[in-house]
Protein backbone atom coordinates (compact mmCIF):
# COMPACT_ATOMS: atom_id res chain seq x y z
CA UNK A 1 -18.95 -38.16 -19.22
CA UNK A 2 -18.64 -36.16 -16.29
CA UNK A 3 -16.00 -34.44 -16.76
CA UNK A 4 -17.17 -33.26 -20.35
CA UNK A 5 -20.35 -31.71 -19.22
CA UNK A 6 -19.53 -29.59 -16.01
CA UNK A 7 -18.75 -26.68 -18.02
CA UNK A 8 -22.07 -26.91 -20.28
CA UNK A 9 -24.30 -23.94 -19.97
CA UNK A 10 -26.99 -25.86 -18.91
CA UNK A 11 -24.68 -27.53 -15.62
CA UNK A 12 -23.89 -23.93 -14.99
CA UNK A 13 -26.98 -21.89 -14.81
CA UNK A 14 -28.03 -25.03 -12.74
CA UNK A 15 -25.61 -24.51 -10.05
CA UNK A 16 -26.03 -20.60 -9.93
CA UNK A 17 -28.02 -20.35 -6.47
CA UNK A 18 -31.87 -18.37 -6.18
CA UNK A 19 -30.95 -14.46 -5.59
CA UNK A 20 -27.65 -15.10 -7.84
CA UNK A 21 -26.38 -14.86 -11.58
CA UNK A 22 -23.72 -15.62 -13.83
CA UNK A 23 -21.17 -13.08 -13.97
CA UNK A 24 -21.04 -11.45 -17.39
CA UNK A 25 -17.46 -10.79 -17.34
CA UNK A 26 -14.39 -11.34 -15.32
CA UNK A 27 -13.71 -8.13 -14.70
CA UNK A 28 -16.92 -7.21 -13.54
CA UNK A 29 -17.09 -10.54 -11.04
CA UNK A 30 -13.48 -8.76 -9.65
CA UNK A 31 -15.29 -5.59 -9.17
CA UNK A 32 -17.84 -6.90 -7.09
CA UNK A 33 -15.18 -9.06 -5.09
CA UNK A 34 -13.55 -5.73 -4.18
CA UNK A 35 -16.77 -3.95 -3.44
CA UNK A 36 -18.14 -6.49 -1.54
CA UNK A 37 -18.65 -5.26 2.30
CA UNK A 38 -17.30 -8.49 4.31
CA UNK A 39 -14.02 -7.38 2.83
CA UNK A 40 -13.36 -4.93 4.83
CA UNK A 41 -14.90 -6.57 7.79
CA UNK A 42 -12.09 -9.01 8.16
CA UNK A 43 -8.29 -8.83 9.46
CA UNK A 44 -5.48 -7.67 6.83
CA UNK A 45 -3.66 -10.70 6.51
CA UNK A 46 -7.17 -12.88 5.60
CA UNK A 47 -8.15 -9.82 2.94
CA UNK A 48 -4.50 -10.31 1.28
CA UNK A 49 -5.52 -14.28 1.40
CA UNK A 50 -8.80 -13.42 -0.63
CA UNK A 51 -7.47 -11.08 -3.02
CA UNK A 52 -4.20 -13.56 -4.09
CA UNK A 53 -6.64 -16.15 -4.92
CA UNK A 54 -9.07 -13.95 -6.45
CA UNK A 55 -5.90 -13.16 -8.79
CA UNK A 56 -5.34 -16.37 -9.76
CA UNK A 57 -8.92 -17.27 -10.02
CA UNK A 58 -8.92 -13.80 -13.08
CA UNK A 59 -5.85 -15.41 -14.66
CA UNK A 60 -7.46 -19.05 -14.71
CA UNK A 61 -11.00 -19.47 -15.32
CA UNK A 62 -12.88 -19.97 -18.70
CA UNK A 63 -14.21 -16.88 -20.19
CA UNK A 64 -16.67 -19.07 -22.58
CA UNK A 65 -18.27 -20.56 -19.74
CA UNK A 66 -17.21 -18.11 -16.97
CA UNK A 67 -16.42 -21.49 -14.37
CA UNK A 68 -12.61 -21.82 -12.81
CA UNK A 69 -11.39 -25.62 -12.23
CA UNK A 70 -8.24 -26.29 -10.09
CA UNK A 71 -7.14 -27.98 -7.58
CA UNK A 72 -6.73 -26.80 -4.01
CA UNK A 73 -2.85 -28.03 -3.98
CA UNK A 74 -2.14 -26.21 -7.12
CA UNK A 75 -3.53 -23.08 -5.76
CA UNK A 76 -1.33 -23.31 -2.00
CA UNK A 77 1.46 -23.90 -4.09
CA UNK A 78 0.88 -21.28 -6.50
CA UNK A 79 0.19 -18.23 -3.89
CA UNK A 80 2.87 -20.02 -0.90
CA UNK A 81 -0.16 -20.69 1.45
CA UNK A 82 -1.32 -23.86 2.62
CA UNK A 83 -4.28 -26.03 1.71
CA UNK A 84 -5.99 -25.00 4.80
CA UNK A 85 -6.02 -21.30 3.77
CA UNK A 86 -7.01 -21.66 0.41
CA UNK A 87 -9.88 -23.70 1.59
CA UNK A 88 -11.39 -21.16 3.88
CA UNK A 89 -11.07 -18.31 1.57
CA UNK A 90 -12.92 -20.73 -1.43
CA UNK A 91 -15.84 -21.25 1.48
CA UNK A 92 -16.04 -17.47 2.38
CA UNK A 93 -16.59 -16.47 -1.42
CA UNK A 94 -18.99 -19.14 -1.41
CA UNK A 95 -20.64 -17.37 1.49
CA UNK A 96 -20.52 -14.49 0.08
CA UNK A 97 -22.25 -15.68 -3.38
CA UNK A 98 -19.53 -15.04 -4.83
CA UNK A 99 -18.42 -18.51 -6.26
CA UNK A 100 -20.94 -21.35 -6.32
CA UNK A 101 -20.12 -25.34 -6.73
CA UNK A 102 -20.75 -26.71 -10.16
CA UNK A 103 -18.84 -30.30 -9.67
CA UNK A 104 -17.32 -31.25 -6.53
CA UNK A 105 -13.28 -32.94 -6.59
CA UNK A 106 -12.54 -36.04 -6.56
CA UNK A 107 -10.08 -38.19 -5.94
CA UNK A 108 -8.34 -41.19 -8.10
CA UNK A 109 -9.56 -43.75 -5.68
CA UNK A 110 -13.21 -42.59 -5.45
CA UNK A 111 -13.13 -42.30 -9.65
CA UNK A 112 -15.34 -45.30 -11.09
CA UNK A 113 -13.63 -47.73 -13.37
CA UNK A 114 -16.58 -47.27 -15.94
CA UNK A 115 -15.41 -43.79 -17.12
CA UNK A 116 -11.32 -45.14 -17.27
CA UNK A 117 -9.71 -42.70 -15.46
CA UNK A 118 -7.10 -43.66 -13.26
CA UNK A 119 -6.24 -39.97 -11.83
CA UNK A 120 -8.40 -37.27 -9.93
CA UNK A 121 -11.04 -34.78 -11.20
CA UNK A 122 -10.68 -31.57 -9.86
CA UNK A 123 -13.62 -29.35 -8.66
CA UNK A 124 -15.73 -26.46 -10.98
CA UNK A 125 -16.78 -23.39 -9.57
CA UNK A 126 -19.18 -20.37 -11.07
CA UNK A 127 -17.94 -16.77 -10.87
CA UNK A 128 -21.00 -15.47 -9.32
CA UNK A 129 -22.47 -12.17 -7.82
CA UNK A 130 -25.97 -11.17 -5.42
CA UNK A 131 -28.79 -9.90 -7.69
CA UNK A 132 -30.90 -8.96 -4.75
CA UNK A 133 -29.56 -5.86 -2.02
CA UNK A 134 -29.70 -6.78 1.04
CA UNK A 135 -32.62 -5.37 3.14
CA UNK A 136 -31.91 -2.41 5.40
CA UNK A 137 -33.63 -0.46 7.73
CA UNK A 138 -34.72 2.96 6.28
CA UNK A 139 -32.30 5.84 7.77
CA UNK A 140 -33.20 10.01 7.11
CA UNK A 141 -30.66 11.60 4.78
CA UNK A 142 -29.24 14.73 5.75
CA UNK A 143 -26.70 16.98 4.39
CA UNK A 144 -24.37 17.01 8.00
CA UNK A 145 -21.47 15.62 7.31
CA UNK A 146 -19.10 12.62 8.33
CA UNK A 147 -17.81 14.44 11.62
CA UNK A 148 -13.78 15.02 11.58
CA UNK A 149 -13.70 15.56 15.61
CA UNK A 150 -14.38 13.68 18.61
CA UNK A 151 -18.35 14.22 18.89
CA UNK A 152 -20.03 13.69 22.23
CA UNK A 153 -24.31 13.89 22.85
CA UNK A 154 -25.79 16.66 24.73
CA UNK A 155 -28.30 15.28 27.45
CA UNK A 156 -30.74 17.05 26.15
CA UNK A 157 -29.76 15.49 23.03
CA UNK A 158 -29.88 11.86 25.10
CA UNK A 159 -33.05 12.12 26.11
CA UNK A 160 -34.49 12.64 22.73
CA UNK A 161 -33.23 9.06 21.73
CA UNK A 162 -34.72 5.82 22.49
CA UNK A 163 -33.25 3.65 25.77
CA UNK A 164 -31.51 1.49 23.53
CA UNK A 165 -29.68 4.48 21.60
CA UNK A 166 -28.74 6.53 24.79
CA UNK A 167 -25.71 4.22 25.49
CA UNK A 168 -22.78 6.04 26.32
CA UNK A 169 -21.27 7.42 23.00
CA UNK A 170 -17.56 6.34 21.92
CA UNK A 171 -15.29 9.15 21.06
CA UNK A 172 -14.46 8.92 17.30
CA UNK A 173 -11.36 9.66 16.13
CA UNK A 174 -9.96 11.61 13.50
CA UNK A 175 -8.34 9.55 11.18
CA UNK A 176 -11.35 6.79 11.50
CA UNK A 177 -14.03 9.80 10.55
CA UNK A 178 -11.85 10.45 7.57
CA UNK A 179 -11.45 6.99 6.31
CA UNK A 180 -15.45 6.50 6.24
CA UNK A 181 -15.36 9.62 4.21
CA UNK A 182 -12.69 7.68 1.63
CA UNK A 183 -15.02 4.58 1.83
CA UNK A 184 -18.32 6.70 1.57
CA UNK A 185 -17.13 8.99 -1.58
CA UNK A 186 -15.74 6.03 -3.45
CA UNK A 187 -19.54 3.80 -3.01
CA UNK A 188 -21.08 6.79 -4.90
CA UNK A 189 -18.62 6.65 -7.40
CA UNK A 190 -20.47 6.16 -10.63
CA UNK A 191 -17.74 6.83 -13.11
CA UNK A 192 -13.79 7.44 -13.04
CA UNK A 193 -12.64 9.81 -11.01
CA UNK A 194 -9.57 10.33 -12.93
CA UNK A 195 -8.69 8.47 -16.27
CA UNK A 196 -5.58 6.07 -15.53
CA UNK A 197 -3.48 7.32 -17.93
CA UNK A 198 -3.52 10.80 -18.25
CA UNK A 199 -1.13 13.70 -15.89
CA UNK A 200 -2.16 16.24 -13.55
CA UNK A 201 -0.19 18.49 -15.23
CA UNK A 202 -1.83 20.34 -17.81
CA UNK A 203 0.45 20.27 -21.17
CA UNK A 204 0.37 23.64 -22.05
CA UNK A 205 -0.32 26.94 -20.49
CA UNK A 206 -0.57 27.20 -16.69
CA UNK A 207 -2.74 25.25 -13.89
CA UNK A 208 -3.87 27.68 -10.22
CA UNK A 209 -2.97 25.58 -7.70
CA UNK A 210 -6.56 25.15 -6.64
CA UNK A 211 -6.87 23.64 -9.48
CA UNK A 212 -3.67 21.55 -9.04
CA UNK A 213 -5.15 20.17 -6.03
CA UNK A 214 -8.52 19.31 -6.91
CA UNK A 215 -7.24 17.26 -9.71
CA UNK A 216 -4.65 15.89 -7.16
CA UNK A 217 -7.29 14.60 -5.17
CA UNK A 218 -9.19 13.03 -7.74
CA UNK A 219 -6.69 11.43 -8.85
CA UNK A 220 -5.47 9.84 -5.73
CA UNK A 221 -9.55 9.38 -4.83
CA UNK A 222 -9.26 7.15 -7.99
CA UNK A 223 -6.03 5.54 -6.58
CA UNK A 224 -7.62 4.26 -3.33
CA UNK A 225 -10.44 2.55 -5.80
CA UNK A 226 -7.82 0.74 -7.24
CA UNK A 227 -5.88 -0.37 -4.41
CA UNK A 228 -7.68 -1.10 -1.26
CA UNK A 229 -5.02 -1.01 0.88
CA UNK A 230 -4.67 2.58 0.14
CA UNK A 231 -8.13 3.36 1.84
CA UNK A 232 -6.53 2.60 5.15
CA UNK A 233 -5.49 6.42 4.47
CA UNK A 234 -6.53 9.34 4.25
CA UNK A 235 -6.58 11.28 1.04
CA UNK A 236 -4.29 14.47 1.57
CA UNK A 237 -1.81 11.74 2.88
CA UNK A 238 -1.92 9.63 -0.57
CA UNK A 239 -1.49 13.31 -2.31
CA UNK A 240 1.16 14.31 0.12
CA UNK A 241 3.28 11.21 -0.42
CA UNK A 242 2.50 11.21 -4.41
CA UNK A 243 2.74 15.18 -4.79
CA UNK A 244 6.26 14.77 -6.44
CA UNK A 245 5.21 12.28 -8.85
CA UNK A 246 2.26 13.87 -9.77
CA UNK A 247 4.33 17.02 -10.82
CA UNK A 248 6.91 15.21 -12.34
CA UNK A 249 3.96 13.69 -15.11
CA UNK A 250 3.17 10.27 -13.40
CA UNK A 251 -0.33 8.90 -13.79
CA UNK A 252 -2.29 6.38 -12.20
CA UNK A 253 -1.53 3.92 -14.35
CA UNK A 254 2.28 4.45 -13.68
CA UNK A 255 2.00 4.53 -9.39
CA UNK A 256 -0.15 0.96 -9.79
CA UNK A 257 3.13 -0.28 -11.84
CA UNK A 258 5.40 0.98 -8.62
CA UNK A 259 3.21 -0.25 -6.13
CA UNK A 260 3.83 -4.02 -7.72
CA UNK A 261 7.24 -3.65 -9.54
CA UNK A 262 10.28 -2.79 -8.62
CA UNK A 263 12.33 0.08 -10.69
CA UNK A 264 14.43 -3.39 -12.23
CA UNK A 265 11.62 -4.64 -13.46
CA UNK A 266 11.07 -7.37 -10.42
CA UNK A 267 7.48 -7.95 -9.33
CA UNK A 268 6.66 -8.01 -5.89
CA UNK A 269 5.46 -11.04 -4.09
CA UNK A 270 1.93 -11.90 -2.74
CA UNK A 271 4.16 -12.05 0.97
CA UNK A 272 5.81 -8.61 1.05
CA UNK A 273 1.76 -7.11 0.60
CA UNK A 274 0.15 -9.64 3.09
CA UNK A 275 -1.00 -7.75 6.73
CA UNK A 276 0.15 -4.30 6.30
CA UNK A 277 -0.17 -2.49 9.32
CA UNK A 278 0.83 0.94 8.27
CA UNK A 279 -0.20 1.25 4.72
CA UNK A 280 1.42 4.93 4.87
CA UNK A 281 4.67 3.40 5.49
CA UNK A 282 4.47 0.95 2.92
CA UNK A 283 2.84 3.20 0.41
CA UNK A 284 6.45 5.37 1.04
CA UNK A 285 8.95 2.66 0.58
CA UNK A 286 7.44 1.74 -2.74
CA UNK A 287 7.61 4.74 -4.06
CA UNK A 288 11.06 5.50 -2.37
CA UNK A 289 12.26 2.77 -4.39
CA UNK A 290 11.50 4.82 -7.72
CA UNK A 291 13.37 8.26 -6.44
CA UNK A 292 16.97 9.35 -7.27
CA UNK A 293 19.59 9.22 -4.39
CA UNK A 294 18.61 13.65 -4.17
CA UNK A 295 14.80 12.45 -3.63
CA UNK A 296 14.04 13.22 -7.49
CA UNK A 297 11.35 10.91 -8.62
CA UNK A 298 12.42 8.52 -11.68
CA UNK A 299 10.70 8.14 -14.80
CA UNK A 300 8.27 5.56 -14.70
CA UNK A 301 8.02 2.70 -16.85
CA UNK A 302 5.95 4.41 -19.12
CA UNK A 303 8.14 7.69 -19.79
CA UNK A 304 10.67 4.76 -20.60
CA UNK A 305 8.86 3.30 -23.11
CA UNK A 306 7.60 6.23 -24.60
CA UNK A 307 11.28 7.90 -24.23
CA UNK A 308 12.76 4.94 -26.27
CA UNK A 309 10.32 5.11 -29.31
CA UNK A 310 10.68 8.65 -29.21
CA UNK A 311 14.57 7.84 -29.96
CA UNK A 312 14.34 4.94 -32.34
CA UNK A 313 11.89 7.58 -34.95
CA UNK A 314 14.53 9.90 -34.30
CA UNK A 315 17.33 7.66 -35.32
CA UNK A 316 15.03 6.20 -38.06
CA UNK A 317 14.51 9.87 -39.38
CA UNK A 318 18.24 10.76 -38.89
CA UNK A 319 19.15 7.77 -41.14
CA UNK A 320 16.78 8.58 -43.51
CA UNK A 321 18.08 12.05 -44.44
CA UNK A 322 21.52 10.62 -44.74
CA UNK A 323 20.35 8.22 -47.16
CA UNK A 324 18.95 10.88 -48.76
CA UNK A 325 21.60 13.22 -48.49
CA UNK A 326 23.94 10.64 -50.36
CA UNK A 327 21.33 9.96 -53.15
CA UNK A 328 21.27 13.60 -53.74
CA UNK A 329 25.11 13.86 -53.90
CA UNK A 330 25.62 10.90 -56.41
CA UNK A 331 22.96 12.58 -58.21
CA UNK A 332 24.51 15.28 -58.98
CA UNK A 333 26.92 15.12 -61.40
CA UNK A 334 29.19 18.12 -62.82
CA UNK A 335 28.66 18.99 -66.36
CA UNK A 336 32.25 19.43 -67.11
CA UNK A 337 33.06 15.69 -66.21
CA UNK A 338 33.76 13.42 -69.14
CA UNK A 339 31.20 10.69 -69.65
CA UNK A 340 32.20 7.20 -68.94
CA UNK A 341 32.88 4.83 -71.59
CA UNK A 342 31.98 1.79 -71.79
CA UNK A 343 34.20 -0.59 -69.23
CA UNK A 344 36.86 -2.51 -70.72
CA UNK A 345 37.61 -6.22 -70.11
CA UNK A 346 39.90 -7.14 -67.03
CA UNK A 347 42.43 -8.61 -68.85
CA UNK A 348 43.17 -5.18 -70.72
CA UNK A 349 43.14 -3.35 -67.52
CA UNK A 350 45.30 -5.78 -66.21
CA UNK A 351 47.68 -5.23 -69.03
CA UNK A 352 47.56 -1.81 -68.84
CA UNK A 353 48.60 -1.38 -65.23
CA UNK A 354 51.38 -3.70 -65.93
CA UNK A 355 52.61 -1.77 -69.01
CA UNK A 356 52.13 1.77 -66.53
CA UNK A 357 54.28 0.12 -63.75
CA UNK A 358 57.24 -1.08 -66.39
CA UNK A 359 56.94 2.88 -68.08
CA UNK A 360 57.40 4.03 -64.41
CA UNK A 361 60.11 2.00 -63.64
CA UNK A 362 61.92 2.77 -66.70
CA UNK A 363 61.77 6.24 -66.35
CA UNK A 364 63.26 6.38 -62.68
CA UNK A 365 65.96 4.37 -63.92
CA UNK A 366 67.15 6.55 -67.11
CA UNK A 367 67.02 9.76 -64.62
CA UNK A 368 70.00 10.87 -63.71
């Protein structure tokens, strides 16, 4: 009865670790996947690794019980990775406390002939997440912030510091300054940014182009929550490559579905994303891909959609006043026009065509 009672509540909250709970929903478990800091600790390719499973492991576990049972095999075949990887990145989400074990696999040969089963079980795991913050040493908040140039201590400044802080400083750089910016904005993100499916482009009336580019930014501030990748960049360059689709009424929503799907309606493979190592480049072809031979950007999937219903209730309504239009004309009848009798038989009318065509050939014949 193994098998039968690994998924019980009971089994569950029994496997959940001390400092952990149960997730209360799949998409919050995701959410703390994403957020968690030992993602972006590790290389590119082994963060593409985590996130394929942690797509299959959304699209497969039990939302009554909130447990995902597979098999390791199914999963390397599923993502085209081998057993190997799919291992490790299980073991660092258990690390994590991310996932916790609730039955262990096993095999057909190790299954006792008392239940009778003659195949394997496969293992249970618990979508979990940390309860308890890690503990960190109390820092002095200040309003200076994230530097954007290569800083460098005074000595005077050196000699404030402790011996173990007056190592030689390393020059930061630019780009790296700006991307803890990205990462430090988006951690005191308490709500959306941007809502995924509206425009930057106001409807009606006119936008200043401050304006224009603080809701830009937001926008693609909300974009590097959503993909990761994207926070590899800096934010003016994510608004500098998405400027045109911006204008031309793209939302979020809309550059998510061009980042995975091609304008054919082909979806990208867990290979083409795995180690990116110039997310600007990447970010460019995809959205390349959805441009017009004279750079134009296309509509996206949703201006399609919305395009075709907005022709189908035009044909609907075009149809409708024809219909209506006819009824109208049979309708109405001229007064002068004599009112129908009551339809004879078809034999008469049969008759009576005969009898017209003999009258008409008689006639022709006694002209001169």
């Amino acid at each position: 009865m193994r098998v039968e009672h690994e998924q019980s509540k009971a089994v569950v909250q029994r496997a959940v670790p001390k400092g952990c709970q149960l997730a209360k929903h799949v998409v919050a478990w995701r959410r703390a996947v994403l957020e968690h800091p030992s993602l972006e600790l590790i290389r590119a390719d082994a963060r593409a690794n985590v996130l394929a499973v942690v797509e299959i492991i959304c699209s497969q576990q039990n939302p009554a019980s909130r447990t995902w049972r597979t098999t390791w095999d199914w999963v390397a075949a599923k993502i085209d990775r081998s057993r190997s990887t799919v291992a490790r990145v299980i073991r660092h989400l258990r690390d994590c406390g991310l996932l916790a074990v609730v039955a262990t696999g096993r095999s057909a040969g190790r299954t006792p002939r008392s239940t009778g089963r003659a195949q394997g079980e496969a293992p249970v795991y618990a979508l979990i997440h940390n309860t308890v913050q890690p503990a960190m040493e109390p820092v002095e908040l200040t309003d200076t912030p994230v530097p954007t140039k290569w800083e460098s201590l005074s000595p005077h400044a050196r000699e404030e510091v402790s011996p173990k802080d007056a190592a030689a400083p390393r020059p930061t750089r630019k780009r790296a300054a700006q991307r803890r910016e990205v990462v430090a904005a988006l951690s005191r993100r308490t709500a959306s940014l941007w809502p995924r499916h509206a425009t930057t482009e106001p409807l009606t009336g006119r936008m200043t182009r401050r304006a224009r580019k603080e809701t830009q930014r937001a926008a693609a501030l909300e974009l590097q929550h959503e993909a990761i990748v994207l926070r590899q960049l800096t934010t003016a360059h994510v608004v500098s490559v998405l400027r045109p689709f911006f204008e031309a009424g793209w939302t979020i929503a809309d550059v998510l579905t061009a980042l995975d799907w091609t304008p054919q309606g082909t979806r990208y493979g867990f290979l083409t994303v795995e180690g990116i190592e110039n997310p600007g480049a990447w970010l460019t072809a995809r959205m390349r891909a959805w441009t017009h031979p004279d750079g134009t950007p296309m509509r996206s999937r949703d201006q399609r959609v919305a395009a075709e219903a907005a022709q189908r209730r035009a044909a609907a309504r075009a149809a409708a006043e024809r219909s209506a239009a006819r009824l109208a004309a049979s309708a109405a009848v001229p007064a002068s026009a004599p009112e129908p009798g009551p339809r004879r038989p078809f034999r008469q009318r049969w008759a009576a065509q005969i009898a017209a065509g003999q009258n008409q050939a008689a006639g022709a014949a006694s002209a001169p």
